[in-house]
PDB file of N, CA and C in Angstrom:
ATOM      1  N   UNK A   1     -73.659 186.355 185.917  1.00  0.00           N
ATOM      2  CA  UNK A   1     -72.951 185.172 185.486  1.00  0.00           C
ATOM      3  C   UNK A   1     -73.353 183.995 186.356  1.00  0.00           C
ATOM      4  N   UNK A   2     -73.914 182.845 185.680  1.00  0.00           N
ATOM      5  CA  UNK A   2     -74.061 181.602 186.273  1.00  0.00           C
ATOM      6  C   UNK A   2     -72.581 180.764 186.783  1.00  0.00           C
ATOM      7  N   UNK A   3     -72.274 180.326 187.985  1.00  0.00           N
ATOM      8  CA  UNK A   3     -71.315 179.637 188.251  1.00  0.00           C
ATOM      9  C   UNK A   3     -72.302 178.349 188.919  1.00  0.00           C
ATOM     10  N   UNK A   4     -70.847 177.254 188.589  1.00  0.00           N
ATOM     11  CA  UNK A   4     -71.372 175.935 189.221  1.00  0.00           C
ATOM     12  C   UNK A   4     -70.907 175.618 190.036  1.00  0.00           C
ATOM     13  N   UNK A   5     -71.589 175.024 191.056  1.00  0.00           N
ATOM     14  CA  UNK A   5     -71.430 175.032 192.153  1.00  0.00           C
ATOM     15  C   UNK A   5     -72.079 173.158 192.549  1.00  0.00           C
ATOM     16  N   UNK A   6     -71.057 172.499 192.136  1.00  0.00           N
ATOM     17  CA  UNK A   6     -71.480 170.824 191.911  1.00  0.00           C
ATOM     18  C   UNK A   6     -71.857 170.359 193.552  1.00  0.00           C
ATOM     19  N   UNK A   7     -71.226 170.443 194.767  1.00  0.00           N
ATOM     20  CA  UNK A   7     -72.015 170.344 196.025  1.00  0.00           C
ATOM     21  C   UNK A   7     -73.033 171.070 196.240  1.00  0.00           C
ATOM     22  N   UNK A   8     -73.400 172.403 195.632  1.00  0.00           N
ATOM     23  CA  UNK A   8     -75.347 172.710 196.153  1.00  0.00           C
ATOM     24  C   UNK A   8     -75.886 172.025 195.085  1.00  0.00           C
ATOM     25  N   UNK A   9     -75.787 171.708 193.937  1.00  0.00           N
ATOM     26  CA  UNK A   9     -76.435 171.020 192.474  1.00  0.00           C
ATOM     27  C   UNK A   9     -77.018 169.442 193.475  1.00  0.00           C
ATOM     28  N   UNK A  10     -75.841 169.034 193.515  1.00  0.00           N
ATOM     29  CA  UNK A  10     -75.908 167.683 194.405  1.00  0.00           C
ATOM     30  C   UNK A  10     -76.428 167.304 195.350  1.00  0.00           C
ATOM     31  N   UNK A  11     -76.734 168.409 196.423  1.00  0.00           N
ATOM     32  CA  UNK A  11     -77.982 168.812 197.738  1.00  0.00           C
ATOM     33  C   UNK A  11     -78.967 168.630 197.218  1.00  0.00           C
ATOM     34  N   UNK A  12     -79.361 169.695 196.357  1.00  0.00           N
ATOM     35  CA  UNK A  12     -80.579 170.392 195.659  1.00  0.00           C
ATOM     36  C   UNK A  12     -81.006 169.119 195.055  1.00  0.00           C
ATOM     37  N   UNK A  13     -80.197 168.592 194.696  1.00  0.00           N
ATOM     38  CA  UNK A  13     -81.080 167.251 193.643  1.00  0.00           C
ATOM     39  C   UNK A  13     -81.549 166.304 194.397  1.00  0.00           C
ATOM     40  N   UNK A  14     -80.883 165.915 195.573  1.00  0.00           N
ATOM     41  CA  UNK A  14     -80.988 164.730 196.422  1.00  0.00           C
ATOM     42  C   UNK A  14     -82.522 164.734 196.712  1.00  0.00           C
ATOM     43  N   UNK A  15     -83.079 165.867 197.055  1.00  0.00           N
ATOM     44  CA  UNK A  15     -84.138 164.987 197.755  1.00  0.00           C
ATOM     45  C   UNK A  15     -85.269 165.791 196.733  1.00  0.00           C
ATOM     46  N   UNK A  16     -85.118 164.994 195.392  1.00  0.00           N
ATOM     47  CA  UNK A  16     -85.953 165.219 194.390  1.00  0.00           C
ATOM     48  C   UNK A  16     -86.328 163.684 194.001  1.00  0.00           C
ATOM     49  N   UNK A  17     -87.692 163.508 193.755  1.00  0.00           N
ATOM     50  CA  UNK A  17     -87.813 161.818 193.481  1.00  0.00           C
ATOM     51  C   UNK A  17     -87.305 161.857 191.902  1.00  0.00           C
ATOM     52  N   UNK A  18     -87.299 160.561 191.631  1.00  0.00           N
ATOM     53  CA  UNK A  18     -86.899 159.844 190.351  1.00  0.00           C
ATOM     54  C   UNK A  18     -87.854 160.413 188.906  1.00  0.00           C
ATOM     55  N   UNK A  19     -88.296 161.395 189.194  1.00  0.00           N
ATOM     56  CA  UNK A  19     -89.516 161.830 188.215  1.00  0.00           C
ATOM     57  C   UNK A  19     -88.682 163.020 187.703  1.00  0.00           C
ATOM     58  N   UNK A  20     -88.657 163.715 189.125  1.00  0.00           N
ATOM     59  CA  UNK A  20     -88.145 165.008 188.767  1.00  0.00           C
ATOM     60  C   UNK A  20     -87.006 165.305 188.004  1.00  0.00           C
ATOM     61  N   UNK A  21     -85.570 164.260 188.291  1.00  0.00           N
ATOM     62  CA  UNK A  21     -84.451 164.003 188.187  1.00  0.00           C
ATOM     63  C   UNK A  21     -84.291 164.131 187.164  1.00  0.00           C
ATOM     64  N   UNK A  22     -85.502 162.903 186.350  1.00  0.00           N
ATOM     65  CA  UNK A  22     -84.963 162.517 185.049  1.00  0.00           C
ATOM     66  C   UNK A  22     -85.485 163.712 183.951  1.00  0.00           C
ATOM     67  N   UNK A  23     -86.711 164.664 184.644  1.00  0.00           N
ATOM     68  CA  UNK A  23     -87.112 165.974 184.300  1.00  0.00           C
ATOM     69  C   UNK A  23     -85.683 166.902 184.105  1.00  0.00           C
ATOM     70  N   UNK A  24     -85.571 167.342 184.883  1.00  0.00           N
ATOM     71  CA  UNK A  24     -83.838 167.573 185.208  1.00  0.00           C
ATOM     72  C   UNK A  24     -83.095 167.467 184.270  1.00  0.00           C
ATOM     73  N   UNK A  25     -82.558 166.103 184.248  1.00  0.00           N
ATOM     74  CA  UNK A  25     -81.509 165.508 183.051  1.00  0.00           C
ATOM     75  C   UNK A  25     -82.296 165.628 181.413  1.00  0.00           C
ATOM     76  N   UNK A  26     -83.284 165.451 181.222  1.00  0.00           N
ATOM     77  CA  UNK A  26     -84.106 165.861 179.817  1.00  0.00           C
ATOM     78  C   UNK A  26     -83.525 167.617 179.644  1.00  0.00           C
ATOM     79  N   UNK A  27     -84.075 168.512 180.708  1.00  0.00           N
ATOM     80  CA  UNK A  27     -84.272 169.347 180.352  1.00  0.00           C
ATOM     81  C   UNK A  27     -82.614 170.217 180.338  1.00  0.00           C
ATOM     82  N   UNK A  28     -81.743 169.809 180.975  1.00  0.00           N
ATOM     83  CA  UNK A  28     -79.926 169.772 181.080  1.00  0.00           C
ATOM     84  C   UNK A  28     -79.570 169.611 179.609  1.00  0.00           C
ATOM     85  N   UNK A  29     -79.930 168.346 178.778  1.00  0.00           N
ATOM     86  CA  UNK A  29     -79.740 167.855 178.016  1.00  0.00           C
ATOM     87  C   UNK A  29     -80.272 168.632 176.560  1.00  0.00           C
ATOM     88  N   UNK A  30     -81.398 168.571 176.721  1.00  0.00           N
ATOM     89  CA  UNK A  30     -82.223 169.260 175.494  1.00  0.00           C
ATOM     90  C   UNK A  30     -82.418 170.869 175.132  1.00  0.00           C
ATOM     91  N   UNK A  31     -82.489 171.623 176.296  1.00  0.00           N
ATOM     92  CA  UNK A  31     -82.356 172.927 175.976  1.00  0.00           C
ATOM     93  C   UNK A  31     -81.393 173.226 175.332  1.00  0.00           C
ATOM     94  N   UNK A  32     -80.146 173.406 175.654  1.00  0.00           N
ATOM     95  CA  UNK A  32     -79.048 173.888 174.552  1.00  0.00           C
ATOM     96  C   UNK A  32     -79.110 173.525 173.135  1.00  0.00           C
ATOM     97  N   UNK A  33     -79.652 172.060 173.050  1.00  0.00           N
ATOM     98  CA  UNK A  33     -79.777 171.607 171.557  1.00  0.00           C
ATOM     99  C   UNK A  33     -80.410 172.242 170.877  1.00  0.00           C
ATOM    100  N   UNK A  34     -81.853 172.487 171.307  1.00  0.00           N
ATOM    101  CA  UNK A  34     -83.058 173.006 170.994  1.00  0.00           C
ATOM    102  C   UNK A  34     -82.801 174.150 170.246  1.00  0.00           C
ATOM    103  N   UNK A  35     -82.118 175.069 171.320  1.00  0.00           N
ATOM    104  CA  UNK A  35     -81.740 176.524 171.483  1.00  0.00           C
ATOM    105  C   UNK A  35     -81.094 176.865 169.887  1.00  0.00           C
ATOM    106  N   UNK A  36     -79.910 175.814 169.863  1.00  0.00           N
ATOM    107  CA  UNK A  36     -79.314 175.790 168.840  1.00  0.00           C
ATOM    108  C   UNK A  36     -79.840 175.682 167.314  1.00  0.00           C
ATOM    109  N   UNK A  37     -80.431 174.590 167.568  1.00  0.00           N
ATOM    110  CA  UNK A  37     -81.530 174.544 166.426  1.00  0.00           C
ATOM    111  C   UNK A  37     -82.527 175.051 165.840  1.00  0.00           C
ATOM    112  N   UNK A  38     -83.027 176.203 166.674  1.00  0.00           N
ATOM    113  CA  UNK A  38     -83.840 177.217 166.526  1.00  0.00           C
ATOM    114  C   UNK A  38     -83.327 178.540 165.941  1.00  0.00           C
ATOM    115  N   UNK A  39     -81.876 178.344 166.791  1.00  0.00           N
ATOM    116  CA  UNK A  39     -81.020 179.976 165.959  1.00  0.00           C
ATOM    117  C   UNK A  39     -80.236 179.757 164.560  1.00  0.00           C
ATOM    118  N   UNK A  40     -79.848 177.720 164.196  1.00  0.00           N
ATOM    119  CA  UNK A  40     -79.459 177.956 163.004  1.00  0.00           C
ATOM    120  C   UNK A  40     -80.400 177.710 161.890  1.00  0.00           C
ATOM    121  N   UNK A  41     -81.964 177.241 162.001  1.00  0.00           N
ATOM    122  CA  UNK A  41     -82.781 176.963 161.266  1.00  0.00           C
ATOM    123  C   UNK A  41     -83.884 177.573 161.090  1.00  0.00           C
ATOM    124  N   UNK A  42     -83.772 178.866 162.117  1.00  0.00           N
ATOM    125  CA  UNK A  42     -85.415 179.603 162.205  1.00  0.00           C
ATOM    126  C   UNK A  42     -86.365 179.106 162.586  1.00  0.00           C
ATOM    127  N   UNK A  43     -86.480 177.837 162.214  1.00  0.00           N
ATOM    128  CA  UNK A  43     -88.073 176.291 162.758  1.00  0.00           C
ATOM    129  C   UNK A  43     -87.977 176.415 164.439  1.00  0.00           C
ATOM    130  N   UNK A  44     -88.621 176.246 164.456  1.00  0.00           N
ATOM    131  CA  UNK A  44     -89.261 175.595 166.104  1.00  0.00           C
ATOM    132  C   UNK A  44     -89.369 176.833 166.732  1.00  0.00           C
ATOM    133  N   UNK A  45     -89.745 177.014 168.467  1.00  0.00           N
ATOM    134  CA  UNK A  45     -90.469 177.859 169.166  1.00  0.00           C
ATOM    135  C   UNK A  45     -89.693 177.971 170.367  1.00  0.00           C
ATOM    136  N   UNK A  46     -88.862 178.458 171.009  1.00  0.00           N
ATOM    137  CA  UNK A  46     -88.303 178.430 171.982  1.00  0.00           C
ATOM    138  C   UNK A  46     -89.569 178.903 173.287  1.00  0.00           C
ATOM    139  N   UNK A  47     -90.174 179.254 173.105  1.00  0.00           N
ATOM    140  CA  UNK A  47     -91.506 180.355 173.863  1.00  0.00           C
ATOM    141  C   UNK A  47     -91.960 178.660 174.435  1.00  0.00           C
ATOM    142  N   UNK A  48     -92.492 177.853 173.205  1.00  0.00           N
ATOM    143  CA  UNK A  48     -93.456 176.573 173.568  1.00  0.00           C
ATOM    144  C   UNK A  48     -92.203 176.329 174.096  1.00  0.00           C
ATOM    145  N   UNK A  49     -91.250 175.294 173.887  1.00  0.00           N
ATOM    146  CA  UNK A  49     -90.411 174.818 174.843  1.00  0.00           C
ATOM    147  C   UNK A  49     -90.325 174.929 176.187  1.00  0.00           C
ATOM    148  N   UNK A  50     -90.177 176.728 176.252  1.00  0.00           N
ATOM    149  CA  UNK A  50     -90.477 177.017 178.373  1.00  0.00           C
ATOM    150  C   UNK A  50     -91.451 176.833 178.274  1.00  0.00           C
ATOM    151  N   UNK A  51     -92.182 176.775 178.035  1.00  0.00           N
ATOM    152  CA  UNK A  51     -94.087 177.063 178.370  1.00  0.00           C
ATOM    153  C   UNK A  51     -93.812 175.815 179.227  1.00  0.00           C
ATOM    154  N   UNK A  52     -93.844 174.761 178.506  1.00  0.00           N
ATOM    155  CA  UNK A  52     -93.962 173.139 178.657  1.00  0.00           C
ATOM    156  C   UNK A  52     -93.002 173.029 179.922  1.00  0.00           C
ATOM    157  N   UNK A  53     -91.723 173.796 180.172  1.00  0.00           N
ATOM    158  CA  UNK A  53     -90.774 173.656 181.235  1.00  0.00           C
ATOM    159  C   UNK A  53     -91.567 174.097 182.076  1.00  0.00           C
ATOM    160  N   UNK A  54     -92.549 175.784 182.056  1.00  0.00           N
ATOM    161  CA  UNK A  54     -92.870 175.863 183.186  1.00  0.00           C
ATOM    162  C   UNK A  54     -94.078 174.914 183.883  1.00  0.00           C
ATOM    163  N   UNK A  55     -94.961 174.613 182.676  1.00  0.00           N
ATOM    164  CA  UNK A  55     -95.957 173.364 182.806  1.00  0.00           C
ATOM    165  C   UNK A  55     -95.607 172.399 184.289  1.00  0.00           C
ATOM    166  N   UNK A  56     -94.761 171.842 183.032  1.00  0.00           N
ATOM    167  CA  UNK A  56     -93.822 170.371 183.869  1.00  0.00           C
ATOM    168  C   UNK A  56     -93.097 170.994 185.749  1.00  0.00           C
ATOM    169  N   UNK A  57     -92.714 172.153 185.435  1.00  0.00           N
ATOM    170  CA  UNK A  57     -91.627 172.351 186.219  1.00  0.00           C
ATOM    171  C   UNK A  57     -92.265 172.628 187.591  1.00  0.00           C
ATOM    172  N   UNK A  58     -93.912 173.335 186.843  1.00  0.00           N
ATOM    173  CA  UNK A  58     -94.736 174.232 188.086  1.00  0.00           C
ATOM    174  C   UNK A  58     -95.322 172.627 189.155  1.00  0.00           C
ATOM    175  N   UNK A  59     -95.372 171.682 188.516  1.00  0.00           N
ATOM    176  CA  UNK A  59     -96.119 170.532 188.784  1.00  0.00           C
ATOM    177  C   UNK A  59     -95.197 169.896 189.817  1.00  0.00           C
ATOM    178  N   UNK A  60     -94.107 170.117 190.148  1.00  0.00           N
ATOM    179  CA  UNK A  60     -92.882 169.196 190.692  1.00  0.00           C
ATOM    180  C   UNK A  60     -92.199 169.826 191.672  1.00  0.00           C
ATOM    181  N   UNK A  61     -91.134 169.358 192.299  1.00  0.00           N
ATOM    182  CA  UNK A  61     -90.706 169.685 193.063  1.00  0.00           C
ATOM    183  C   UNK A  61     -88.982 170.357 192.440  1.00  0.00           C
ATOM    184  N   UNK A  62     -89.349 170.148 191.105  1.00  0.00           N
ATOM    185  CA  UNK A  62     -87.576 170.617 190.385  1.00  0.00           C
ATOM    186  C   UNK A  62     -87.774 172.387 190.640  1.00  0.00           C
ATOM    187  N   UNK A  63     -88.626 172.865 190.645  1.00  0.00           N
ATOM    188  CA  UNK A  63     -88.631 174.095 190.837  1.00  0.00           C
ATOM    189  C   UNK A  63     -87.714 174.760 192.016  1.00  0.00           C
ATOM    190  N   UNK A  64     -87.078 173.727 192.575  1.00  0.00           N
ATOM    191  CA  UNK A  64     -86.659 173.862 193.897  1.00  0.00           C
ATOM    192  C   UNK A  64     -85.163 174.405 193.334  1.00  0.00           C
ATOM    193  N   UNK A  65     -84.825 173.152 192.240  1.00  0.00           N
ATOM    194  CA  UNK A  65     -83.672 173.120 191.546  1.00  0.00           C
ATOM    195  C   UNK A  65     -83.197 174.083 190.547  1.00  0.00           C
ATOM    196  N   UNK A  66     -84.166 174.541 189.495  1.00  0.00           N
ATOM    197  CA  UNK A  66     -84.385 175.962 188.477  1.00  0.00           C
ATOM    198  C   UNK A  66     -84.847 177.067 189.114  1.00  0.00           C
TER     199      UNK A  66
END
């Protein structure tokens, strides 16, 4: 079980530059949608989606954060 834990979230993010962040907030934002839209419509690729997360994610310092 994932618990939140908003003071390490808030550490963890701090010393991420303005790139990563907004990486971050895209990817906070859009996965669940995605997710959703894939299980009520069959369309789209959840596989490409991470691919591209790990792409993006391997490149940065958010990896610190996921």
């Amino acid at each position: 079980m994932i618990t939140y834990d908003e003071r390490d979230l808030v550490g963890r993010l701090s010393g991420l530059g303005r790139e990563s962040k907004t990486f971050f907030a895209v990817l906070c934002a859009e996965m669940p949608l995605y997710r959703r839209y894939v299980d009520g419509s069959g369309d789209g690729d959840l596989e490409v989606l991470r691919g591209i997360v790990e792409r993006v994610g391997g490149c940065s310092r958010i990896r610190a954060v996921i």
